[in-house]
Protein backbone atom coordinates (compact mmCIF):
# COMPACT_ATOMS: atom_id res chain seq x y z
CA UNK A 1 0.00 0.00 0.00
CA UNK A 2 1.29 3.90 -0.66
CA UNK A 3 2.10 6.09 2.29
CA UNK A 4 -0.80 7.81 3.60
CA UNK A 5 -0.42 12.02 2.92
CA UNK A 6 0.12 14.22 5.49
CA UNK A 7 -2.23 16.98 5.96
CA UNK A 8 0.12 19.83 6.03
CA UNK A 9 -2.09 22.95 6.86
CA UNK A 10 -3.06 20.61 10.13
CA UNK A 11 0.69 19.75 10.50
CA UNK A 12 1.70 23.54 10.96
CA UNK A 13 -1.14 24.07 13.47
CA UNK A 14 -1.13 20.94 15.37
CA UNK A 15 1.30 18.99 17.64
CA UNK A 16 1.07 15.90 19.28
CA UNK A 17 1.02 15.21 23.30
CA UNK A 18 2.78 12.89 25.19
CA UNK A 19 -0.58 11.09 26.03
CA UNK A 20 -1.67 10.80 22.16
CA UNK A 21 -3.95 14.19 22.11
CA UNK A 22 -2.94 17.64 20.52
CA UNK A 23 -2.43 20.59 21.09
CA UNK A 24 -2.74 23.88 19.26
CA UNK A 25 -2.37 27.71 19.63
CA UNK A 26 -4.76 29.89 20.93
CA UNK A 27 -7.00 32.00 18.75
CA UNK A 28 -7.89 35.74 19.04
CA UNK A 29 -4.42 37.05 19.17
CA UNK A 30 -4.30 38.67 16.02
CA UNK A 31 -5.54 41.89 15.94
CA UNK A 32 -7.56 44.27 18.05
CA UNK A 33 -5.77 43.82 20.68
CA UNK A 34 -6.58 46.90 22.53
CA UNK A 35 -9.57 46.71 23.72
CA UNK A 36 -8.47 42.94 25.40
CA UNK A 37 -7.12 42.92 28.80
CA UNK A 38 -3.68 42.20 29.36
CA UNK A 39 -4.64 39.09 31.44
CA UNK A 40 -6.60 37.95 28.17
CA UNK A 41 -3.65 37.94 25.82
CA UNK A 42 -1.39 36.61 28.55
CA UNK A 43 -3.93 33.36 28.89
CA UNK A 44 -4.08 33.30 25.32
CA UNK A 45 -0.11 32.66 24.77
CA UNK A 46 -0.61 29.13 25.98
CA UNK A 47 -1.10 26.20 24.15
CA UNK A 48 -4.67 24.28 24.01
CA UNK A 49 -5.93 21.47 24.15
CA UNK A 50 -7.96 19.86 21.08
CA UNK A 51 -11.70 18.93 22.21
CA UNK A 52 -11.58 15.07 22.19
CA UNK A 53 -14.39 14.90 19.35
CA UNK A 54 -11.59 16.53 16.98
CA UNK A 55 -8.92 14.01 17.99
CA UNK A 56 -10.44 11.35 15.19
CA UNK A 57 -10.06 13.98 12.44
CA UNK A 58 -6.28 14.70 13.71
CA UNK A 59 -5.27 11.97 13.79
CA UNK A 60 -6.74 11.10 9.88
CA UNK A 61 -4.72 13.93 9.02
CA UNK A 62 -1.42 13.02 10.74
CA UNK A 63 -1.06 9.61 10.70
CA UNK A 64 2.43 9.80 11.61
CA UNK A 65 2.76 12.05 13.96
């Protein structure tokens, strides 16, 4: 069988955890900052955690991550 593709738009936004879920950056730290609190865009620097319905679809799209 041929090796399965890797999505790359999910492989520049996604990463793999230790315990086989992903994480990803934070949206809403674009633009307009202004008007958000500084405690906002502090939060927002940290990485997330995928919602485990999404984890199927990730992993479709990086199988070898």
């Amino acid at each position: 069988m041929p090796k399965i593709k890797t999505n790359r738009g999910a492989a520049k936004r996604f990463r793999r955890t230790g315990n086989g879920g992903f994480k990803c950056g934070q949206s809403h730290r674009r633009h307009i900052l202004t008007k958000k609190s500084t405690k906002r865009k502090r939060q927002l620097r940290k990485a997330a955690v995928i919602h485990p319905s999404d984890v199927r679809m990730a992993i479709r799209m990086m199988p070898y991550s």
